[in-house]
PDB file of N, CA and C in Angstrom:
ATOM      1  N   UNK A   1      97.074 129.925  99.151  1.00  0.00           N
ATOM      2  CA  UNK A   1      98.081 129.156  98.439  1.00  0.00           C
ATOM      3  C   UNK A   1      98.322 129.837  97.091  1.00  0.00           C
ATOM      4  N   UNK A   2      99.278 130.116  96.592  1.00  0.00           N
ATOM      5  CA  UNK A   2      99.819 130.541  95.448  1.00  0.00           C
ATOM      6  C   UNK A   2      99.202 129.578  94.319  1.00  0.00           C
ATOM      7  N   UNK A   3      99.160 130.558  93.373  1.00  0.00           N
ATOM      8  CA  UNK A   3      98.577 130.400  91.982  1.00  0.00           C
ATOM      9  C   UNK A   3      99.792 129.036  91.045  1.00  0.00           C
ATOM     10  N   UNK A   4      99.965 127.449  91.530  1.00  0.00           N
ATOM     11  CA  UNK A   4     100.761 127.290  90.587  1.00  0.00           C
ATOM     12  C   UNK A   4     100.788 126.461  89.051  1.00  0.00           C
ATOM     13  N   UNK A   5     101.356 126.630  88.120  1.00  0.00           N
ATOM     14  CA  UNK A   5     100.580 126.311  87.076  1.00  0.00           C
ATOM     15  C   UNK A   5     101.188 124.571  87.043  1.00  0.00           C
ATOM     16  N   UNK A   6     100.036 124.061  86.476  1.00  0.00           N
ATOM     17  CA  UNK A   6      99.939 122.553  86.372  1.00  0.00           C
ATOM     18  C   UNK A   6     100.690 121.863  85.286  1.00  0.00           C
ATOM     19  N   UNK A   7     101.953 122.114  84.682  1.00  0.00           N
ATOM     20  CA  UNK A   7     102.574 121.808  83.289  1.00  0.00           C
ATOM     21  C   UNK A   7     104.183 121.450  83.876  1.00  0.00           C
ATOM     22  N   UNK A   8     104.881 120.938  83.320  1.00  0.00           N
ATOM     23  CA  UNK A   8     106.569 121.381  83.274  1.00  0.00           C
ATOM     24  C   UNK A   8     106.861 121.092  84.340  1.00  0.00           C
ATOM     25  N   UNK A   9     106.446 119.557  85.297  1.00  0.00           N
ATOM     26  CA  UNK A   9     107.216 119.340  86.455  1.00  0.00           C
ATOM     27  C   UNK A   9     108.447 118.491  86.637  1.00  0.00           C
ATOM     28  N   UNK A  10     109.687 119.051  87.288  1.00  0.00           N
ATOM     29  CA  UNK A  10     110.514 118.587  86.763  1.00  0.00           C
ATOM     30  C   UNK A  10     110.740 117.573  88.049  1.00  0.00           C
ATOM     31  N   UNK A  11     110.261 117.291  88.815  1.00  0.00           N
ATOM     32  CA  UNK A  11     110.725 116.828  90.605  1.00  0.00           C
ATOM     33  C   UNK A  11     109.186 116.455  91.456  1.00  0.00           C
ATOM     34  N   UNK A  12     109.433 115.741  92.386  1.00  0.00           N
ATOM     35  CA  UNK A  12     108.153 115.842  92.976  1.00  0.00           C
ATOM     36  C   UNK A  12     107.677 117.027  94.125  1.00  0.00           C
ATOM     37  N   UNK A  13     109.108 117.618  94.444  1.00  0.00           N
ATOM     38  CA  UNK A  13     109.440 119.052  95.234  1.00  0.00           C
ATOM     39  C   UNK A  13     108.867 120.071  94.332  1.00  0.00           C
ATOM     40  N   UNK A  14     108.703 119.903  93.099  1.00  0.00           N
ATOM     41  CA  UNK A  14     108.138 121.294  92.482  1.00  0.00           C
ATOM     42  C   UNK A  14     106.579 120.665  92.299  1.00  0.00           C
ATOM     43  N   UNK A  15     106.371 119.780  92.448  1.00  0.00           N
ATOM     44  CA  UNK A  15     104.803 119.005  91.953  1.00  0.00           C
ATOM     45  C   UNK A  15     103.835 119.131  93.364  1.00  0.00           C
ATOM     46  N   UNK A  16     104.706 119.228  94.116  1.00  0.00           N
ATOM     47  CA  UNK A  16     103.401 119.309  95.441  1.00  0.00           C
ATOM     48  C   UNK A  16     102.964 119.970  96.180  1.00  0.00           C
ATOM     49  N   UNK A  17     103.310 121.419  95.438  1.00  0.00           N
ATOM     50  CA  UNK A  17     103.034 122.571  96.037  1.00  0.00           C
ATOM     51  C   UNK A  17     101.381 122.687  94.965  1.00  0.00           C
ATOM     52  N   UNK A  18     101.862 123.107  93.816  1.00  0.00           N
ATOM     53  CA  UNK A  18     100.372 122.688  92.979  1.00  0.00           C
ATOM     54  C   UNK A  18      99.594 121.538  93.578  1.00  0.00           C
ATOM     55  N   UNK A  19      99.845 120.286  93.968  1.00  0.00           N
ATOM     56  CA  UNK A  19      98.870 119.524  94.565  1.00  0.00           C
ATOM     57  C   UNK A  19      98.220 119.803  95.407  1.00  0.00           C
ATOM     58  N   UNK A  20      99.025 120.933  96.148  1.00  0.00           N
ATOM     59  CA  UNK A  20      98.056 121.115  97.782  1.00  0.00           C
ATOM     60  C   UNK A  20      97.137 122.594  97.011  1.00  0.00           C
ATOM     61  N   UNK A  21      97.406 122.922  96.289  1.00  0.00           N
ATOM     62  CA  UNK A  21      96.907 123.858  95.767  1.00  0.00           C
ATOM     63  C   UNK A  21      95.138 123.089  95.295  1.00  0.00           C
ATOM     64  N   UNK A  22      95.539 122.222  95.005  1.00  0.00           N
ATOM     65  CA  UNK A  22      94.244 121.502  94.367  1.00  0.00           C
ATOM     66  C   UNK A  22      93.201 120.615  95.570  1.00  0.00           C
ATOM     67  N   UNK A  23      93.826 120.727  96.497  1.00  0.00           N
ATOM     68  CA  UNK A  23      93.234 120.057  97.563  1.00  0.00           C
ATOM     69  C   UNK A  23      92.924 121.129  98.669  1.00  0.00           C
ATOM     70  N   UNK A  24      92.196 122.447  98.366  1.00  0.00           N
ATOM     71  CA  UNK A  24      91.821 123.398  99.276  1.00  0.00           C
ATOM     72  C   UNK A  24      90.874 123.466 100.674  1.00  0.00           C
ATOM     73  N   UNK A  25      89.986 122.245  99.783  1.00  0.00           N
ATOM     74  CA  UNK A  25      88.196 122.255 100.719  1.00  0.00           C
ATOM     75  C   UNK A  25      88.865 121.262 101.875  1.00  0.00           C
ATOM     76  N   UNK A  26      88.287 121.279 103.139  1.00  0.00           N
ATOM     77  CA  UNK A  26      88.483 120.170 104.124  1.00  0.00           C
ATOM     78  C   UNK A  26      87.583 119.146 103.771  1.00  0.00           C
ATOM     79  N   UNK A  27      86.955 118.926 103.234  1.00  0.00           N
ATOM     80  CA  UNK A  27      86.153 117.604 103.595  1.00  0.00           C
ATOM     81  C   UNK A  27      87.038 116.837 101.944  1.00  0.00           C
ATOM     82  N   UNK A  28      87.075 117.808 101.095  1.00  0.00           N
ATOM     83  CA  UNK A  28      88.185 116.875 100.323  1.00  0.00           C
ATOM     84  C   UNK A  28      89.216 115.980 100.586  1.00  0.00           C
ATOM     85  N   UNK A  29      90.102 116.913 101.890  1.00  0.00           N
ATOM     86  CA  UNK A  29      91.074 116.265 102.494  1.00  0.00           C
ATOM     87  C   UNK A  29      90.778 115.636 103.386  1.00  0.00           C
ATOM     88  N   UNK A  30      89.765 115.743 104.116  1.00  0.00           N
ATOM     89  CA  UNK A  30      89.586 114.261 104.882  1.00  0.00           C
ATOM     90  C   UNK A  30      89.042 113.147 104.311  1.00  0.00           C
ATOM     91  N   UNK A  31      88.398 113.512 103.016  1.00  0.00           N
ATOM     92  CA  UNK A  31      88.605 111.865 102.337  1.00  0.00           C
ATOM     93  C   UNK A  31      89.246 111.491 101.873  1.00  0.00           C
ATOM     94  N   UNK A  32      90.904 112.174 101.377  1.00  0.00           N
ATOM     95  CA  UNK A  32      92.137 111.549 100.765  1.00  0.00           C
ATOM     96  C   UNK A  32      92.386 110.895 102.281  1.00  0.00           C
ATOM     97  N   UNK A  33      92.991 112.245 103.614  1.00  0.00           N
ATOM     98  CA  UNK A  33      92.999 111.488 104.529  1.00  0.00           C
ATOM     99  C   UNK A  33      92.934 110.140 104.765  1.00  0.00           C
ATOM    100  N   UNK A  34      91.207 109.731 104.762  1.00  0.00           N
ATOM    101  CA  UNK A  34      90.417 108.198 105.053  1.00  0.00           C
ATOM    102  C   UNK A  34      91.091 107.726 104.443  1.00  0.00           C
ATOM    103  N   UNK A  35      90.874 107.937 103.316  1.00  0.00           N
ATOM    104  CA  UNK A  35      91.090 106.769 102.154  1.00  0.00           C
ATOM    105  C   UNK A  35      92.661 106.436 101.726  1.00  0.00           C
ATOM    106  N   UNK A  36      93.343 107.404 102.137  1.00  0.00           N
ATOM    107  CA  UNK A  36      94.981 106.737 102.544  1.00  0.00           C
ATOM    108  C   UNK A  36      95.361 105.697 103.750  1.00  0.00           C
ATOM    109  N   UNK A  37      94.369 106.694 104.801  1.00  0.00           N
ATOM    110  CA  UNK A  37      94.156 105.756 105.890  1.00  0.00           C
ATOM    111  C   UNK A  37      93.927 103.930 106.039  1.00  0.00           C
ATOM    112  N   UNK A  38      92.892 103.689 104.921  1.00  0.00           N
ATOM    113  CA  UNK A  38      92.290 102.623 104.656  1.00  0.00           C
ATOM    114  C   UNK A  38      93.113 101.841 104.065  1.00  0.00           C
ATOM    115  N   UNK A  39      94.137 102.359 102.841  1.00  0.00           N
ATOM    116  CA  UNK A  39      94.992 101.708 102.320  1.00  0.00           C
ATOM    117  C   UNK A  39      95.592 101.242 102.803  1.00  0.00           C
ATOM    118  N   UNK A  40      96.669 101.655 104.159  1.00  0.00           N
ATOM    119  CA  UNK A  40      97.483 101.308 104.956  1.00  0.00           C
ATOM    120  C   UNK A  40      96.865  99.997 105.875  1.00  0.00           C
ATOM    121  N   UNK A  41      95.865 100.269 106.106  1.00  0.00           N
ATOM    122  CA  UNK A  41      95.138  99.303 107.052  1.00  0.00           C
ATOM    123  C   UNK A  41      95.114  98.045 106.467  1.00  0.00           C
ATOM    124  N   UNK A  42      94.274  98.241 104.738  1.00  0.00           N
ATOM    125  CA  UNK A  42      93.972  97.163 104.165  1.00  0.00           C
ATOM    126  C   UNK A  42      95.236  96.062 103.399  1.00  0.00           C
ATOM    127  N   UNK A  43      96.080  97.034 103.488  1.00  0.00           N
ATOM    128  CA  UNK A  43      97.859  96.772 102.996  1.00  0.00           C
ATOM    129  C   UNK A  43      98.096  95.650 104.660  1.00  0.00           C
ATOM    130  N   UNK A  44      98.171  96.337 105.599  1.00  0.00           N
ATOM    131  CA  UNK A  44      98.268  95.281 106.712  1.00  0.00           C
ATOM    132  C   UNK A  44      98.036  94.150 107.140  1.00  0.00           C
ATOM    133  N   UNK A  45      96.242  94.612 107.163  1.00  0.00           N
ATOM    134  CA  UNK A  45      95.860  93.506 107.267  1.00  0.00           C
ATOM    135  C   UNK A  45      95.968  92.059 106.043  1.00  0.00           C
ATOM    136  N   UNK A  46      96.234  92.689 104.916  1.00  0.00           N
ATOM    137  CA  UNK A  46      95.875  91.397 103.690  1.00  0.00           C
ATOM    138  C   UNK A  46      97.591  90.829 104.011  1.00  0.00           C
ATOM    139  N   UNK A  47      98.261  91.612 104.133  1.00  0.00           N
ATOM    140  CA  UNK A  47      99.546  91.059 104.098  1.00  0.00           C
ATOM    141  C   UNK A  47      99.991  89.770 105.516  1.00  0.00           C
ATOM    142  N   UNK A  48      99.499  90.504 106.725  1.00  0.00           N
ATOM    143  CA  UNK A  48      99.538  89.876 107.715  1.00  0.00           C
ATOM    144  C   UNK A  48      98.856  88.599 108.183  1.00  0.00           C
ATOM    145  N   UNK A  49      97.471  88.648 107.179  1.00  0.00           N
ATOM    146  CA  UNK A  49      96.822  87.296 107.562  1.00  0.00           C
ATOM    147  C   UNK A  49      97.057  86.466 106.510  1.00  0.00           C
ATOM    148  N   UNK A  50      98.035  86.928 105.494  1.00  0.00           N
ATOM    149  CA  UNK A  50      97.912  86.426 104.293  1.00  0.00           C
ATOM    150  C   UNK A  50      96.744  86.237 103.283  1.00  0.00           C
ATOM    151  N   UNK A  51      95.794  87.024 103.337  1.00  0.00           N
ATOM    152  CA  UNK A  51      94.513  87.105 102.722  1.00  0.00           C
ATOM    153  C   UNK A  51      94.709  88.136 101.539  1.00  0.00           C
ATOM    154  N   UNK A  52      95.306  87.843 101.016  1.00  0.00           N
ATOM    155  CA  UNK A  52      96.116  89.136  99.570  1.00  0.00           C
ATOM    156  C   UNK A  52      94.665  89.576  98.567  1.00  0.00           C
ATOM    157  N   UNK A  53      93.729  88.647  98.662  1.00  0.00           N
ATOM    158  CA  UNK A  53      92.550  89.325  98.072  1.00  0.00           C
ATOM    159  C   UNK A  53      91.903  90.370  98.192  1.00  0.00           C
ATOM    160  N   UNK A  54      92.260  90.628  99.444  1.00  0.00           N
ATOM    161  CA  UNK A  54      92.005  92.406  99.729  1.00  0.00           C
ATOM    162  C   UNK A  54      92.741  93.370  99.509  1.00  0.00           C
ATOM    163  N   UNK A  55      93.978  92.687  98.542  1.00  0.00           N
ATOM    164  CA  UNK A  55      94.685  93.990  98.216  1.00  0.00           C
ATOM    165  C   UNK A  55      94.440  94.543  97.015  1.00  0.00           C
ATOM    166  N   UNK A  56      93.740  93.974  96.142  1.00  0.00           N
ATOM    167  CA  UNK A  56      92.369  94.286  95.331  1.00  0.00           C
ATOM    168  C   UNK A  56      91.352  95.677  95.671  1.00  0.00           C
ATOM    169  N   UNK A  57      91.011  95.951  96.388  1.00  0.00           N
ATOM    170  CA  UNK A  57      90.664  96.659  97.134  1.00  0.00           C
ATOM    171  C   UNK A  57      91.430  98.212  97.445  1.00  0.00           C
ATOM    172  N   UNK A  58      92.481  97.941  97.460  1.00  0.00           N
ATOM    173  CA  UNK A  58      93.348  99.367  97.999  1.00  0.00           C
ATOM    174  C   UNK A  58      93.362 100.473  96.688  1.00  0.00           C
ATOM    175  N   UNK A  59      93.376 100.164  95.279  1.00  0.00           N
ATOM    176  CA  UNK A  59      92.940 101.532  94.266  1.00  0.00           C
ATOM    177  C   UNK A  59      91.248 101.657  94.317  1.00  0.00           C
ATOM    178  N   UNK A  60      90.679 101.165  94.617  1.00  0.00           N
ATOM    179  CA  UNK A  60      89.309 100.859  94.877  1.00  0.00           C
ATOM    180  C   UNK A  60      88.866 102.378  95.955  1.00  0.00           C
ATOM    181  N   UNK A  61      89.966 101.927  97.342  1.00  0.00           N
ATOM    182  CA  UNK A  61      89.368 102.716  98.379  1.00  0.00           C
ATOM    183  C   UNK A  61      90.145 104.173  98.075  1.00  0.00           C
ATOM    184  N   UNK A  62      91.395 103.987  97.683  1.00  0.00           N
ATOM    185  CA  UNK A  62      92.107 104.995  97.732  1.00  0.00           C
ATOM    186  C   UNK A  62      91.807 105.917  96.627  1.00  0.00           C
ATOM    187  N   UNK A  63      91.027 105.517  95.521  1.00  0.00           N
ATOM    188  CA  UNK A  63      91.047 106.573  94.318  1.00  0.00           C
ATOM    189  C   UNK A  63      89.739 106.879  94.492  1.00  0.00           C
ATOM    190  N   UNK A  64      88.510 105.929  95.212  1.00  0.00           N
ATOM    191  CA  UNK A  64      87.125 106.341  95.693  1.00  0.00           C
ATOM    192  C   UNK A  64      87.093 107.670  96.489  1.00  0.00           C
ATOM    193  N   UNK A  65      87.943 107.462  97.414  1.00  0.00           N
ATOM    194  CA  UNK A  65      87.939 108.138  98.350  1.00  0.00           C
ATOM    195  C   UNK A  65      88.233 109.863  97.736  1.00  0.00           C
ATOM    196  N   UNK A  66      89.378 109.605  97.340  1.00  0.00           N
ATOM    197  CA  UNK A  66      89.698 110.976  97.001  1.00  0.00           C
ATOM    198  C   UNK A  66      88.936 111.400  95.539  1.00  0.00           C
ATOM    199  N   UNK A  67      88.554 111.079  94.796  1.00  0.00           N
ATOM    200  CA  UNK A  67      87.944 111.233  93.407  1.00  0.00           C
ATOM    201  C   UNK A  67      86.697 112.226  93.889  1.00  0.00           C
ATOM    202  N   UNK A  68      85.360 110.965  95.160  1.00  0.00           N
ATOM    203  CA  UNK A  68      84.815 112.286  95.523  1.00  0.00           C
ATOM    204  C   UNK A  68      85.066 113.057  96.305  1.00  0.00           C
ATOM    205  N   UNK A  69      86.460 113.372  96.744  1.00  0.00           N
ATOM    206  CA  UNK A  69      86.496 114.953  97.281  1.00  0.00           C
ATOM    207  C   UNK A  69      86.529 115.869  96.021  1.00  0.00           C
ATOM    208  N   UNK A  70      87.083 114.599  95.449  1.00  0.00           N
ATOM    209  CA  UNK A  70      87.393 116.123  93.960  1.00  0.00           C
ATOM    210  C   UNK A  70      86.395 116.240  93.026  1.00  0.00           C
ATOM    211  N   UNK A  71      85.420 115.169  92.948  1.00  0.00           N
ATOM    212  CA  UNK A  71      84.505 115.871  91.861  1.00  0.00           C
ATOM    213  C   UNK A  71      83.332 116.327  93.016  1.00  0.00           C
ATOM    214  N   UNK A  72      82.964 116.343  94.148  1.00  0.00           N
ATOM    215  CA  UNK A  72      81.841 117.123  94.648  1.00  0.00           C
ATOM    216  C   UNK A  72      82.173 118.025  95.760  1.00  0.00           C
ATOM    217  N   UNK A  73      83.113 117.736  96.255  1.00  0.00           N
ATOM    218  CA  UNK A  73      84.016 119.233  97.011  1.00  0.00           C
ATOM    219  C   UNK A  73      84.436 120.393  96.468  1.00  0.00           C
ATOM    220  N   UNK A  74      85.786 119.556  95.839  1.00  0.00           N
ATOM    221  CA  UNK A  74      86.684 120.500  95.015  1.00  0.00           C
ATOM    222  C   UNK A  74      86.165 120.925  94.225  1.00  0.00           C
ATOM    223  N   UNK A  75      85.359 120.066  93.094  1.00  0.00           N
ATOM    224  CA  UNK A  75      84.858 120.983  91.615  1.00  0.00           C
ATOM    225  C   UNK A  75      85.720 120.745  91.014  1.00  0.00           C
ATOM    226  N   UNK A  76      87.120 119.572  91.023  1.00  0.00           N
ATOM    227  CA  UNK A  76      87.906 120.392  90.209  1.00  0.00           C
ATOM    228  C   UNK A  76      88.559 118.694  89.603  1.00  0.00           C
ATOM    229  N   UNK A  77      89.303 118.306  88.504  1.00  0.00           N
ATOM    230  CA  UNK A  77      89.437 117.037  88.020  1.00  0.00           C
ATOM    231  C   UNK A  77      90.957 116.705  88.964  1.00  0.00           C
ATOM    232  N   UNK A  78      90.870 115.304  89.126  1.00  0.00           N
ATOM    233  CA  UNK A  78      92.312 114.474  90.045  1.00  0.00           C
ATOM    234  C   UNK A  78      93.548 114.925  89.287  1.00  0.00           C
ATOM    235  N   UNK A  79      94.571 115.578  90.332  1.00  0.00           N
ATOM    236  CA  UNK A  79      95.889 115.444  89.268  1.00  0.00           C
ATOM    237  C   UNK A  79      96.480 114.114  88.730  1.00  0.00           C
ATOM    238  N   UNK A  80      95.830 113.109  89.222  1.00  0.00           N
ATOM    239  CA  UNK A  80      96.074 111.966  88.975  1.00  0.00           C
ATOM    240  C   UNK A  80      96.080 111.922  87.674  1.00  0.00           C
ATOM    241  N   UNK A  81      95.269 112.463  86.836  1.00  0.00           N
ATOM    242  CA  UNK A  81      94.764 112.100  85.553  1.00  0.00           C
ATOM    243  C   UNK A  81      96.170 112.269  84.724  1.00  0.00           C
ATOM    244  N   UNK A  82      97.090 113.382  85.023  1.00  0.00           N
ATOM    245  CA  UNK A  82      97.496 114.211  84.662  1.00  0.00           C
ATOM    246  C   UNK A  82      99.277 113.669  84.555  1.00  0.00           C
ATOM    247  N   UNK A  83      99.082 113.346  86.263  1.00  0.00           N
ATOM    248  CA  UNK A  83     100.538 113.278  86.479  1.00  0.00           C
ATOM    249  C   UNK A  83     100.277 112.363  87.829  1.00  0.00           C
ATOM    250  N   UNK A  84     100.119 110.739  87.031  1.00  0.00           N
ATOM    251  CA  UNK A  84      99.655 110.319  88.091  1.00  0.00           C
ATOM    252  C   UNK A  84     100.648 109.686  89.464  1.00  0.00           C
ATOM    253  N   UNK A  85     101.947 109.268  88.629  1.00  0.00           N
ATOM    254  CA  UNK A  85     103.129 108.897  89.918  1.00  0.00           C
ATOM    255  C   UNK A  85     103.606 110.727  91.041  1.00  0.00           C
ATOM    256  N   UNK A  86     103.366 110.984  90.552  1.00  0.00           N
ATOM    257  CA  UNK A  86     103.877 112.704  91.608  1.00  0.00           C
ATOM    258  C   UNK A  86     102.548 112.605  92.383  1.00  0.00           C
ATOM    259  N   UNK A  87     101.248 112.444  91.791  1.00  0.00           N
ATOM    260  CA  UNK A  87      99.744 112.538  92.301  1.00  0.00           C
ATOM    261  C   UNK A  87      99.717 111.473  93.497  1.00  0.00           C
ATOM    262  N   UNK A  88      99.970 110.367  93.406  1.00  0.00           N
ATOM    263  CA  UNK A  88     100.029 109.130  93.741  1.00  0.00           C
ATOM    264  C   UNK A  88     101.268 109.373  95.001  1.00  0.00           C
ATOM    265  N   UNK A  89     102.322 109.673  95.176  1.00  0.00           N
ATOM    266  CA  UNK A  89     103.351 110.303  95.871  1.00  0.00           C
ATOM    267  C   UNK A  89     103.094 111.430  96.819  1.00  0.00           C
ATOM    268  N   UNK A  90     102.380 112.814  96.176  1.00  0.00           N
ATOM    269  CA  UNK A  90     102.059 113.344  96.665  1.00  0.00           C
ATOM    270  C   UNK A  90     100.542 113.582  97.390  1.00  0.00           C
ATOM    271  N   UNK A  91      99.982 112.131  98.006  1.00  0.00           N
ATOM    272  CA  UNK A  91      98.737 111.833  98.526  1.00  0.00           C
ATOM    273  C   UNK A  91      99.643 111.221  99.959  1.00  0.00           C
ATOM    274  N   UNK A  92     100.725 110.450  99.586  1.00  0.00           N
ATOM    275  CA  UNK A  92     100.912 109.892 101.238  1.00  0.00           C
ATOM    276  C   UNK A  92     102.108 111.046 101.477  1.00  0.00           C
ATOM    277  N   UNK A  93     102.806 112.266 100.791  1.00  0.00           N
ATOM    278  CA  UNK A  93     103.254 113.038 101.545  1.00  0.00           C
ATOM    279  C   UNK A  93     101.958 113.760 102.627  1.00  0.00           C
ATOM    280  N   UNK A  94     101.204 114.565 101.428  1.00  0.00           N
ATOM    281  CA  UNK A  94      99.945 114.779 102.702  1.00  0.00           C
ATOM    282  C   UNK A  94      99.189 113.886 103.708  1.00  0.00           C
ATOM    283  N   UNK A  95      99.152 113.143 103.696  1.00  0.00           N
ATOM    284  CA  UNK A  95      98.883 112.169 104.797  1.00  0.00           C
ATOM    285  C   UNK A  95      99.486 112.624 105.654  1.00  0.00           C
ATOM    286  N   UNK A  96     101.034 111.970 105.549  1.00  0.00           N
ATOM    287  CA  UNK A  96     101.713 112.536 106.662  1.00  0.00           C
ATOM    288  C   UNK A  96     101.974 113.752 107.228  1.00  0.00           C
ATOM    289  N   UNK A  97     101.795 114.431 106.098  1.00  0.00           N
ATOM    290  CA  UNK A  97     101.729 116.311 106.680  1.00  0.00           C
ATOM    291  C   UNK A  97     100.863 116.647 107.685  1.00  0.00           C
ATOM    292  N   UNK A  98      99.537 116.197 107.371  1.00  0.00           N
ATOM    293  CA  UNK A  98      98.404 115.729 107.997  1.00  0.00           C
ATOM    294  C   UNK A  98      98.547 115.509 109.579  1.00  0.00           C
ATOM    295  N   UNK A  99      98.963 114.572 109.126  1.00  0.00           N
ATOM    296  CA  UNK A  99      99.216 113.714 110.778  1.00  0.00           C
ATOM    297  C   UNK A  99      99.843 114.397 111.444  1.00  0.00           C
ATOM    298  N   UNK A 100     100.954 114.792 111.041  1.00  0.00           N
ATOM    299  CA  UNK A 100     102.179 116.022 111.673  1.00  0.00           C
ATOM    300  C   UNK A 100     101.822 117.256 111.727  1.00  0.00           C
ATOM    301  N   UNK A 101     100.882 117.690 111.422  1.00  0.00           N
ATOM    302  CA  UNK A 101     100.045 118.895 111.936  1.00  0.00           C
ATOM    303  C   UNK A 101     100.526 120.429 110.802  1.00  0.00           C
ATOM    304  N   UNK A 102     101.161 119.545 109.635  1.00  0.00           N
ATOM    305  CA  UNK A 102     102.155 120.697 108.616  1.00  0.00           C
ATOM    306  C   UNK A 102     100.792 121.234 107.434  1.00  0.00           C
ATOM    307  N   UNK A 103      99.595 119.931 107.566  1.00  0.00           N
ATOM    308  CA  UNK A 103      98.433 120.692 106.321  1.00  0.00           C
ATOM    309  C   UNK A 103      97.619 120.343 107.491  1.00  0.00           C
ATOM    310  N   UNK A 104      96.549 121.618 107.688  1.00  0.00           N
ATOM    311  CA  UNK A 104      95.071 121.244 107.965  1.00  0.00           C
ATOM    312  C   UNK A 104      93.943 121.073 107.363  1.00  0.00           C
ATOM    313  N   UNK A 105      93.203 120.034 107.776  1.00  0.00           N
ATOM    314  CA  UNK A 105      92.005 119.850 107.394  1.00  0.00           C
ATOM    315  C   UNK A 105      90.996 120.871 107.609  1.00  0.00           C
TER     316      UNK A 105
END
């Protein structure tokens, strides 16, 4: 993956090429993976049974999840910190990239 620098994003098309840049290791990405995974689930289910207390829960699983890929995989700090709506955006584009077979784990 190309070298891209982390400053001056003007779009989320120029922001998520650096993101995947930051998400190299597989076991990193299979815990954004999960833990997007989980969101969706826990988004479902709280909504569907009407039990909304578990939607409490969804920055819980979703920033758990991926935080330790990034501080004991990656080595490297969340772009979240940084630029967190493109970060946040560009977690359920990879998901779906994911799924669609466009990033591997």
């Amino acid at each position: 993956m190309e070298n891209v620098k982390s400053t001056g994003f003007q779009s989320l098309k120029e922001f998520y090429p650096y993101y995947l840049t930051e998400h190299q290791n597989s076991t990193s990405k299979l815990l954004h993976f999960i833990g997007t995974g989980l969101i969706f689930l826990i988004l479902i289910f709280g909504l569907f049974t009407a039990q909304y207390q578990y939607l409490w829960f969804i920055p819980l699983v979703g920033y758990g999840f991926a935080w330790v890929g990034h501080f004991f995989f990656e080595k490297n700090k969340p772009a979240t910190f940084k630029h967190p709506f493109y970060s946040l955006a560009s977690d359920f584009i990879m998901f779906f990239d994911i799924l669609k077979g466009k990033v591997k784990i």
